[in-house]
C-alpha atoms as a PDB file:
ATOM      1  CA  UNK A   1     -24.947 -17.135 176.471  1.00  0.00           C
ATOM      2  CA  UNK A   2     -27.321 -14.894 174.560  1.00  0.00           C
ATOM      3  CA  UNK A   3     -30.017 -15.704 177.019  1.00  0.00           C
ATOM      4  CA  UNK A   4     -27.634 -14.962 179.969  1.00  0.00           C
ATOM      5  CA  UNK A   5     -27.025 -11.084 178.411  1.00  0.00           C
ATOM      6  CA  UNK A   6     -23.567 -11.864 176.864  1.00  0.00           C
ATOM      7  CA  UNK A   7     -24.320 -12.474 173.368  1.00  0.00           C
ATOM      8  CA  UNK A   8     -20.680 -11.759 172.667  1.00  0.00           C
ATOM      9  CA  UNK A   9     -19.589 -14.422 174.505  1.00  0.00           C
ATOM     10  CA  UNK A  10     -21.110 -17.120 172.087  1.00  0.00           C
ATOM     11  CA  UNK A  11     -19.850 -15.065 169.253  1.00  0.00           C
ATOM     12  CA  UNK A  12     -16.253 -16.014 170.799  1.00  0.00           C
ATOM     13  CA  UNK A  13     -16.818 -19.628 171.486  1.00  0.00           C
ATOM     14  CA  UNK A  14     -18.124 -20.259 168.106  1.00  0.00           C
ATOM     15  CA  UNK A  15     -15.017 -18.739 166.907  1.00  0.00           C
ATOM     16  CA  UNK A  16     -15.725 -15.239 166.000  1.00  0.00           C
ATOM     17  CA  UNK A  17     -12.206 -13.276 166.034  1.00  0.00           C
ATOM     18  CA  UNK A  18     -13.208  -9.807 167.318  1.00  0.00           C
ATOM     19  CA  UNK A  19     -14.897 -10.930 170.593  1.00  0.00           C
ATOM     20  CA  UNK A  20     -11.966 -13.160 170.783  1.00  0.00           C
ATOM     21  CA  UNK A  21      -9.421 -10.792 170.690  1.00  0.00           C
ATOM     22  CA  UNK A  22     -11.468  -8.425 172.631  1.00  0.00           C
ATOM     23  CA  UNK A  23     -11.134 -10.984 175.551  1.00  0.00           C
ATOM     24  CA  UNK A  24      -7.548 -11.688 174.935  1.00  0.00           C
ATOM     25  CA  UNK A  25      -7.302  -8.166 174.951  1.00  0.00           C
ATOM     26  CA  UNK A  26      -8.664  -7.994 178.528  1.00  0.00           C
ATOM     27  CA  UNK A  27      -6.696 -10.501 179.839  1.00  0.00           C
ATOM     28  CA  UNK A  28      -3.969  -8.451 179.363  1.00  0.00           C
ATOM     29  CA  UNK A  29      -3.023 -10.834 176.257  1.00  0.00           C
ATOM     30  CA  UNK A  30      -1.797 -13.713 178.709  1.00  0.00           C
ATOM     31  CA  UNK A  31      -2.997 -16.773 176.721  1.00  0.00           C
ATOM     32  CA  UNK A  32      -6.443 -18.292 175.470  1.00  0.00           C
ATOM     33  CA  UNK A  33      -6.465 -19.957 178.939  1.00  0.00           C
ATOM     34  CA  UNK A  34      -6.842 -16.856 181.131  1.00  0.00           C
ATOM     35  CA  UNK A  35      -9.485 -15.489 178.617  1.00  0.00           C
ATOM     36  CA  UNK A  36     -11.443 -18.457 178.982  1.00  0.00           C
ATOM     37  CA  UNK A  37     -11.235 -18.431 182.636  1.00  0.00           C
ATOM     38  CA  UNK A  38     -12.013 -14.478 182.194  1.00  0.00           C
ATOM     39  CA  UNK A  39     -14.934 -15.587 179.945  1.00  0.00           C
ATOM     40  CA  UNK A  40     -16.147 -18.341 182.372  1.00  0.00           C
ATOM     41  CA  UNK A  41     -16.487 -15.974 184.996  1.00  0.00           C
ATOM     42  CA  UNK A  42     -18.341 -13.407 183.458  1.00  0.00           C
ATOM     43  CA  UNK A  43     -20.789 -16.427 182.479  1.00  0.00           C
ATOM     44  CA  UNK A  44     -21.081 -17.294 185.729  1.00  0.00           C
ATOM     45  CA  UNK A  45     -21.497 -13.702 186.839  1.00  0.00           C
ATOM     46  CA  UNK A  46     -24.528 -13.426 184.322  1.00  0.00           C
ATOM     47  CA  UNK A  47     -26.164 -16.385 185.788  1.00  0.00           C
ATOM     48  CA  UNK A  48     -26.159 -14.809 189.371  1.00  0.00           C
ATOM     49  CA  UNK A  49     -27.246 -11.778 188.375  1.00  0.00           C
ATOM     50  CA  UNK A  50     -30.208 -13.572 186.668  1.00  0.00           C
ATOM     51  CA  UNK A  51     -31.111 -16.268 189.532  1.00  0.00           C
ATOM     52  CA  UNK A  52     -31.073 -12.884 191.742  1.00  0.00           C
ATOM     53  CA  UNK A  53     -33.573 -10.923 189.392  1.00  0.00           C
ATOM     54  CA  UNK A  54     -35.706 -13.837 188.823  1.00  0.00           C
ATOM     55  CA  UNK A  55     -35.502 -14.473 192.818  1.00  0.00           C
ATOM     56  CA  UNK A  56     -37.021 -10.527 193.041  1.00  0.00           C
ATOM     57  CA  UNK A  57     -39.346 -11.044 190.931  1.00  0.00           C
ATOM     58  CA  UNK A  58     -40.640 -14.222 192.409  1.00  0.00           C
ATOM     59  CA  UNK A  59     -40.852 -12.557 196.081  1.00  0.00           C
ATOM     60  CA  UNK A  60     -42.483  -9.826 194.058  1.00  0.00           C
ATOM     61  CA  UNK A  61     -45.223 -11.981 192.815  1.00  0.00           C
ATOM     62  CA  UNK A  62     -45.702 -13.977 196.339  1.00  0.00           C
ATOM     63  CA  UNK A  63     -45.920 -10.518 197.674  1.00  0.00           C
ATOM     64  CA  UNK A  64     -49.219  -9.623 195.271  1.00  0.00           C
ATOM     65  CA  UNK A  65     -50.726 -12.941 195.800  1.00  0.00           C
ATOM     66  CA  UNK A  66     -50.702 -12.849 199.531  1.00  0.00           C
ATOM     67  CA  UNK A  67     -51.983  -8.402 199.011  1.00  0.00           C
ATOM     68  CA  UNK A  68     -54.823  -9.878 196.521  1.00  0.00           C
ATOM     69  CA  UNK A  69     -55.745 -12.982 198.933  1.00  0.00           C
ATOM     70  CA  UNK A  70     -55.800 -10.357 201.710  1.00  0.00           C
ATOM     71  CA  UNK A  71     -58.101  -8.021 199.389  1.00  0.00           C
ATOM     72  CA  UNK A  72     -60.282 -11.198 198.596  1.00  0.00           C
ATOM     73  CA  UNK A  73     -60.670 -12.335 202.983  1.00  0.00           C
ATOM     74  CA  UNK A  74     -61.559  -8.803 203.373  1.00  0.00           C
ATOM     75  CA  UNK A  75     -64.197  -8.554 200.607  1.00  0.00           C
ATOM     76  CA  UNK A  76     -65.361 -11.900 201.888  1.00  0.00           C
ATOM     77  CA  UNK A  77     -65.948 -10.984 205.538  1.00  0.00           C
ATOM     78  CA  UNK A  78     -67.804  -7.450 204.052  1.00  0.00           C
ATOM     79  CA  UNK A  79     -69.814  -9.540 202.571  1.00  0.00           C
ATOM     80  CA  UNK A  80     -70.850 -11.648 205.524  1.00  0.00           C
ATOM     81  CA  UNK A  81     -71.123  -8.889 207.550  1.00  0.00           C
ATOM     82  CA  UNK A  82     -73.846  -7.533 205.216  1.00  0.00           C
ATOM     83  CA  UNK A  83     -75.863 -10.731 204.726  1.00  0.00           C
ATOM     84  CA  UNK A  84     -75.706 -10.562 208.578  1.00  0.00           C
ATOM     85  CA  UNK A  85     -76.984  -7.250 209.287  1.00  0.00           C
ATOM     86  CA  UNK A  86     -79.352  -7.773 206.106  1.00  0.00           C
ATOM     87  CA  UNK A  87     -80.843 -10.947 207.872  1.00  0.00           C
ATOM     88  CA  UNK A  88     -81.211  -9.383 211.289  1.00  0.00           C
ATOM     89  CA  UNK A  89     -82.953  -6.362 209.885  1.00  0.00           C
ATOM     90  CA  UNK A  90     -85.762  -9.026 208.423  1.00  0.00           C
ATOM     91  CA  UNK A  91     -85.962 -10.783 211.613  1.00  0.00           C
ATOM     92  CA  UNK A  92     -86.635  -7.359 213.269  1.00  0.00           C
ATOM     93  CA  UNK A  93     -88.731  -6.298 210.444  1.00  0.00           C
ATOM     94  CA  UNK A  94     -90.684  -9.926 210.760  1.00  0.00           C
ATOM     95  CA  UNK A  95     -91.077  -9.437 214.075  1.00  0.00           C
ATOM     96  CA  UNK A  96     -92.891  -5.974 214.675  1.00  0.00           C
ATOM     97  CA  UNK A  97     -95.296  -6.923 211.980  1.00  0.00           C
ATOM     98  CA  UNK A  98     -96.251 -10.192 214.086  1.00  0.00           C
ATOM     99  CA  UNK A  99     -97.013  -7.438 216.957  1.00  0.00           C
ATOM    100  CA  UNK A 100     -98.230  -5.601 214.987  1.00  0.00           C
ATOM    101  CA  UNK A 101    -101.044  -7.869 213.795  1.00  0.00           C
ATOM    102  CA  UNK A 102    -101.336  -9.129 216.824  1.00  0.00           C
ATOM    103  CA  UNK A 103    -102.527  -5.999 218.167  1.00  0.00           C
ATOM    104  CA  UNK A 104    -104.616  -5.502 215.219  1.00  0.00           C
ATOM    105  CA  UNK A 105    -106.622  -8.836 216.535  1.00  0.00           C
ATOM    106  CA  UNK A 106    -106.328  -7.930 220.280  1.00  0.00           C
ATOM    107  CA  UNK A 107    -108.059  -4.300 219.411  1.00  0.00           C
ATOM    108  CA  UNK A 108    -110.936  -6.012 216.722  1.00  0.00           C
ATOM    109  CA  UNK A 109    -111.714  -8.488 219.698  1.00  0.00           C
ATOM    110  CA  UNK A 110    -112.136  -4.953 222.096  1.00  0.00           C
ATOM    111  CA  UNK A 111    -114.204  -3.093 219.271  1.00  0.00           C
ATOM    112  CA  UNK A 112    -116.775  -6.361 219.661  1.00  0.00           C
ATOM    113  CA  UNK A 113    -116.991  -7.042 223.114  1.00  0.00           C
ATOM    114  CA  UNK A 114    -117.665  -2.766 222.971  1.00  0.00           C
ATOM    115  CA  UNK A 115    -120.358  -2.999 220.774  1.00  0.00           C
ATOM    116  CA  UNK A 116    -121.713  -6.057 221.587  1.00  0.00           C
ATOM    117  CA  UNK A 117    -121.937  -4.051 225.331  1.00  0.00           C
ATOM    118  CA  UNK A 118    -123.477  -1.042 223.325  1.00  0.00           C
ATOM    119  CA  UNK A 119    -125.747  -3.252 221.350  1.00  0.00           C
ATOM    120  CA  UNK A 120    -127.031  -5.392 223.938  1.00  0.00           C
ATOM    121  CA  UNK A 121    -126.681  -2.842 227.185  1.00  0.00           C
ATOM    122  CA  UNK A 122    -124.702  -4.047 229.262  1.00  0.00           C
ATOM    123  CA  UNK A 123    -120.670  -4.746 229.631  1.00  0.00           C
ATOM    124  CA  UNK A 124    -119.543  -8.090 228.152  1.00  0.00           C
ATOM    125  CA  UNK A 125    -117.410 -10.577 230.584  1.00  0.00           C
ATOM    126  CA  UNK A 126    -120.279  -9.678 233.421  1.00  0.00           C
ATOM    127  CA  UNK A 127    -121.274 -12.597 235.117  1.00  0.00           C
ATOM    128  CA  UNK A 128    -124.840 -13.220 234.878  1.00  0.00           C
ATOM    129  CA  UNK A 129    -127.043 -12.634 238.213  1.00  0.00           C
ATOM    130  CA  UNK A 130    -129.186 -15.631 239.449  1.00  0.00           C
ATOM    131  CA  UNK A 131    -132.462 -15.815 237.718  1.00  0.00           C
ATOM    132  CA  UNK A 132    -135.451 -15.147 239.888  1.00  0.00           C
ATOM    133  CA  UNK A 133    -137.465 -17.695 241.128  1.00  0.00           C
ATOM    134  CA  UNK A 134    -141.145 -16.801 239.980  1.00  0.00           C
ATOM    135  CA  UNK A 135    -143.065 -17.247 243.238  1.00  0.00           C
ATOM    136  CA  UNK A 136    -146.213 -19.639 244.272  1.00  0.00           C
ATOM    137  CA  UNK A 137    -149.241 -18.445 242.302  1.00  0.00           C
ATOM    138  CA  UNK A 138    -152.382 -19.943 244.252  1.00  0.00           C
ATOM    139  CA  UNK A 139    -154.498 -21.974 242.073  1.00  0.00           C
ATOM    140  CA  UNK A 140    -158.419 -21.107 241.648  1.00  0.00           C
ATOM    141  CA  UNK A 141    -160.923 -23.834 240.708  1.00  0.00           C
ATOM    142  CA  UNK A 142    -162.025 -21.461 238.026  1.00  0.00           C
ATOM    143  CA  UNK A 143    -158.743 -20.656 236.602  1.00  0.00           C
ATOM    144  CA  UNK A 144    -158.044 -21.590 233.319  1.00  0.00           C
ATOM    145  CA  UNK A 145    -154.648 -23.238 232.561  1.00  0.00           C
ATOM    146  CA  UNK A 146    -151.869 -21.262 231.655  1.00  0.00           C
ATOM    147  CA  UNK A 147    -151.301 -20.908 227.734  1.00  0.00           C
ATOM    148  CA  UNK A 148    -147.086 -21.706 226.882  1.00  0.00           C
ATOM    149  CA  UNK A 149    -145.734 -19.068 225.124  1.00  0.00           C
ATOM    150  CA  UNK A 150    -144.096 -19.092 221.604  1.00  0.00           C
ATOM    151  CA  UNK A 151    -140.970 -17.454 221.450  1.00  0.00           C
ATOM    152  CA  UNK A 152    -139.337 -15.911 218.054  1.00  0.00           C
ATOM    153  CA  UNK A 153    -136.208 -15.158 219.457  1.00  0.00           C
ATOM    154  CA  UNK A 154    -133.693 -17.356 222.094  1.00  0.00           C
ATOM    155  CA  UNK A 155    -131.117 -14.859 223.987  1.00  0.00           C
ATOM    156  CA  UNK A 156    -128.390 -16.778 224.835  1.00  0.00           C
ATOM    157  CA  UNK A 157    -125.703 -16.236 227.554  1.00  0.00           C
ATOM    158  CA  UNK A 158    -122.680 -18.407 227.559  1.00  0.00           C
ATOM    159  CA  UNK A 159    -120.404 -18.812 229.803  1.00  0.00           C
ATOM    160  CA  UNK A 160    -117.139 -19.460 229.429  1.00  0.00           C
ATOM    161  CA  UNK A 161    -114.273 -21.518 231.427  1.00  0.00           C
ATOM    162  CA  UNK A 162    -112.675 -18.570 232.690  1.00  0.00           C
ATOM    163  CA  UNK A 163    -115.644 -17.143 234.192  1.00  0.00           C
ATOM    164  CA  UNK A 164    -116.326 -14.400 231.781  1.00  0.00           C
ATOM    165  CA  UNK A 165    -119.680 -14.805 229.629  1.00  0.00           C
ATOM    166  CA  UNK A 166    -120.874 -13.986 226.227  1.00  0.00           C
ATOM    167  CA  UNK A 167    -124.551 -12.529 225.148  1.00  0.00           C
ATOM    168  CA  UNK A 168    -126.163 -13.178 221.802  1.00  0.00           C
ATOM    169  CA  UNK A 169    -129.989 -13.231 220.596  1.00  0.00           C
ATOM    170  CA  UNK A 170    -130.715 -15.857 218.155  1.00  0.00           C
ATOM    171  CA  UNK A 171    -133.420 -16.631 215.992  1.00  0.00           C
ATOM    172  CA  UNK A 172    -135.568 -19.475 217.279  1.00  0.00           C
ATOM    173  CA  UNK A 173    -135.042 -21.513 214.281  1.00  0.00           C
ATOM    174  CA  UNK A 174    -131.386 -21.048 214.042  1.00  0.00           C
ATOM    175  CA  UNK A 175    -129.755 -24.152 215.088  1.00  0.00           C
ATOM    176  CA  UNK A 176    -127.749 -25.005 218.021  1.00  0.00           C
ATOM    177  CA  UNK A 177    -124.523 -25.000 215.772  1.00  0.00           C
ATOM    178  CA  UNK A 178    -124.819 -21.487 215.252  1.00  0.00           C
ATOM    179  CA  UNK A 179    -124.585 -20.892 218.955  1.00  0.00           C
ATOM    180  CA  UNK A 180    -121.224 -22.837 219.018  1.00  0.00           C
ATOM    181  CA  UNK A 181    -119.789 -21.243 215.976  1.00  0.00           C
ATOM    182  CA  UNK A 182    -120.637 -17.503 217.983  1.00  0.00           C
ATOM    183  CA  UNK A 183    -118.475 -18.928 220.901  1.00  0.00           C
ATOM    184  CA  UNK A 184    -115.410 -20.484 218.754  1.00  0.00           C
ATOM    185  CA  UNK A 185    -115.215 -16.282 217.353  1.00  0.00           C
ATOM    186  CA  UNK A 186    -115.898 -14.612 220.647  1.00  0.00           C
ATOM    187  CA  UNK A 187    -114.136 -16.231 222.797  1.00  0.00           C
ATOM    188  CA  UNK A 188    -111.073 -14.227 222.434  1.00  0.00           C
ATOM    189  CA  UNK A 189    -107.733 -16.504 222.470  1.00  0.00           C
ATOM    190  CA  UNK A 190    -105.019 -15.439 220.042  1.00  0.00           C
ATOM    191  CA  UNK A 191    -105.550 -16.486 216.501  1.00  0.00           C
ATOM    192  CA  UNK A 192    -103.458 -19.794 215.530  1.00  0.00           C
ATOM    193  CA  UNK A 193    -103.003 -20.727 218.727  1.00  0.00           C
ATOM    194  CA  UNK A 194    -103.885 -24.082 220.468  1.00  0.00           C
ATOM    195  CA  UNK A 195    -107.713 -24.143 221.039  1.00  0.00           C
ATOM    196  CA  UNK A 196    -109.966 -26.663 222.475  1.00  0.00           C
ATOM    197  CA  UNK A 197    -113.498 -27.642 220.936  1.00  0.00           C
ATOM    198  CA  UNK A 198    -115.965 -25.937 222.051  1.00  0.00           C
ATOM    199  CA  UNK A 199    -118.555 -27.968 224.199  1.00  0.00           C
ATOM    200  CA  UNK A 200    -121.726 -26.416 224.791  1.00  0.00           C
ATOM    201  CA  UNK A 201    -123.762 -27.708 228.411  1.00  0.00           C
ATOM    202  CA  UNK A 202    -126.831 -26.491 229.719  1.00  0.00           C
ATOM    203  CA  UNK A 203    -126.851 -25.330 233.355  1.00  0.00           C
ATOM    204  CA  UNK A 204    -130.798 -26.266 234.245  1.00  0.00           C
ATOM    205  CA  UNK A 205    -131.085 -28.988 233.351  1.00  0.00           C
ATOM    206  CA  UNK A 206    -127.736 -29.901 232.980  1.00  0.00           C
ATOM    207  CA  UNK A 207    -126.807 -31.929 229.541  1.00  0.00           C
ATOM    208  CA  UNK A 208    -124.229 -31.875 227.422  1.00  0.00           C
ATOM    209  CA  UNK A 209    -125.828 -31.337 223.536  1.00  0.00           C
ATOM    210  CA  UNK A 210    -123.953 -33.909 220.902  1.00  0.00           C
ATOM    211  CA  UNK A 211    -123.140 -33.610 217.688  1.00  0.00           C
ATOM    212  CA  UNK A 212    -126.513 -34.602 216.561  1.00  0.00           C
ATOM    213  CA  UNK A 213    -128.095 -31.356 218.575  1.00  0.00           C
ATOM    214  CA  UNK A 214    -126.145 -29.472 216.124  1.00  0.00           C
ATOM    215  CA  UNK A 215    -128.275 -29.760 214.100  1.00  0.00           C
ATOM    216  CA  UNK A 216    -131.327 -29.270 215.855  1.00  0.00           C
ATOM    217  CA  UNK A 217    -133.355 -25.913 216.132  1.00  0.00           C
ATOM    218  CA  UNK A 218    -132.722 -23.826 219.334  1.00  0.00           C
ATOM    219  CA  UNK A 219    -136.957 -24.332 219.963  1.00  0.00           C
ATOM    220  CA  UNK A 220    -136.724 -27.724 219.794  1.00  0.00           C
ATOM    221  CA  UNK A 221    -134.206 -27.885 222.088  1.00  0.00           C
ATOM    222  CA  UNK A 222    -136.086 -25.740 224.773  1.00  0.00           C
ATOM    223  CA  UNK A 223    -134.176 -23.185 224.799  1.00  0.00           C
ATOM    224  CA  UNK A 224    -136.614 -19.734 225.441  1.00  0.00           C
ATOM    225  CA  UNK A 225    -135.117 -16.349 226.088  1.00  0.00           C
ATOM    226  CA  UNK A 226    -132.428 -16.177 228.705  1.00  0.00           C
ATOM    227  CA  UNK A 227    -131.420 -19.742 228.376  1.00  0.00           C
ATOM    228  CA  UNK A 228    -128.040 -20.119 229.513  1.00  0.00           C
ATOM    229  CA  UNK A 229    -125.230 -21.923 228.204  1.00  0.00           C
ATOM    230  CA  UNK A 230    -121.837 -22.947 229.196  1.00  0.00           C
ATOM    231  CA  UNK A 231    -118.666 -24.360 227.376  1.00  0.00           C
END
């Protein structure tokens, strides 16, 4: 009874005369009967009004959970929004810098054909004209056989699958893998990407060089000044 807000009302059942007679009282003095029936009521009464407060209160606190769960799936959904927006920005970011270095390669490879046009006069990717046929030279009884020449330097010109060609003077001595290691930097394909080996053939006469000719001094090989070379 305390606990139902009618503390009174246990002070009458346990026998306490003033609440007693303060119900009696009420009743209009008709009998212990009608002021236990009175009392009953009011007990009943009590417990209503309770079961409806604690029924408030309990709407009241499904109403903040489902506000704060609300407040959470928003703050969630912010959040993947921004991871979103944070990860497309990188991809963007990512890929402007992959242009950009690839334009940084595409512009080296046009500062060396340039100056390897400058250096060597003449534009590179120009296909090679025909070499000239030296002529008949009538032989004379008296005439001495012609000395062969010694060359310091080889200038090679390579030419490539797609039809372009490349132009580099090498040292005699220099071996033939130099020549090939020239061609796998010039040849101008996009870093990383798929390449083929490089195989080196002579045009006249035609062989293909191994491995082994790698090795192998461009004089040795006869290869004098102008040789050409093709991959």
């Amino acid at each position: 009874l305390v606990e139902l807000g009618a503390p009174w009302l246990a002070g009458a059942i346990h026998g306490v005369s003033a609440p007693r007679e303060k119900a009696l009282a009420l009743t209009g003095n008709q009998g212990i009967e009608a002021a236990m029936d009175w009392m009953l009521e009011l007990v009943a009464q009590k417990q209503r009004e309770r079961e409806e407060r604690e029924e408030r209160e309990a709407l009241e606190r499904e109403r903040q959970r489902r506000k704060q769960g609300q407040e959470l799936s928003a703050a969630r959904q912010r959040l993947q929004e921004d991871e979103m927006r944070r990860a497309a920005e990188e991809r963007r970011r990512e890929k402007a810098e992959e242009l950009a270095a690839r334009q940084r390669v595409r512009e080296k490879i046009e500062r060396d054909k340039a100056e390897r046009a400058k250096k060597y006069g003449g534009s590179v990717g120009s296909r090679p004209s025909p070499p000239t046929e030296p002529g008949p030279v009538p032989s004379s009884p008296s005439q001495e056989p012609p000395t062969k020449r010694e060359y310091d330097q080889c200038r090679i010109q390579v030419r490539l699958p797609d039809g372009t060609s490349l132009t580099q003077t090498f040292r005699a001595r220099e071996q033939l893998a130099a020549v090939r290691l020239y061609v796998e930097l010039h040849r101008g394909e996009e870093p990383g990407g798929d390449q083929d080996p490089v195989q080196l053939l002579s045009g006249f006469p035609r062989r293909a060089f191994s491995e082994a000719d790698m090795e192998r001094p461009l004089q040795e090989l006869g290869m004098p000044s102008g040789t050409r070379n093709r991959t």
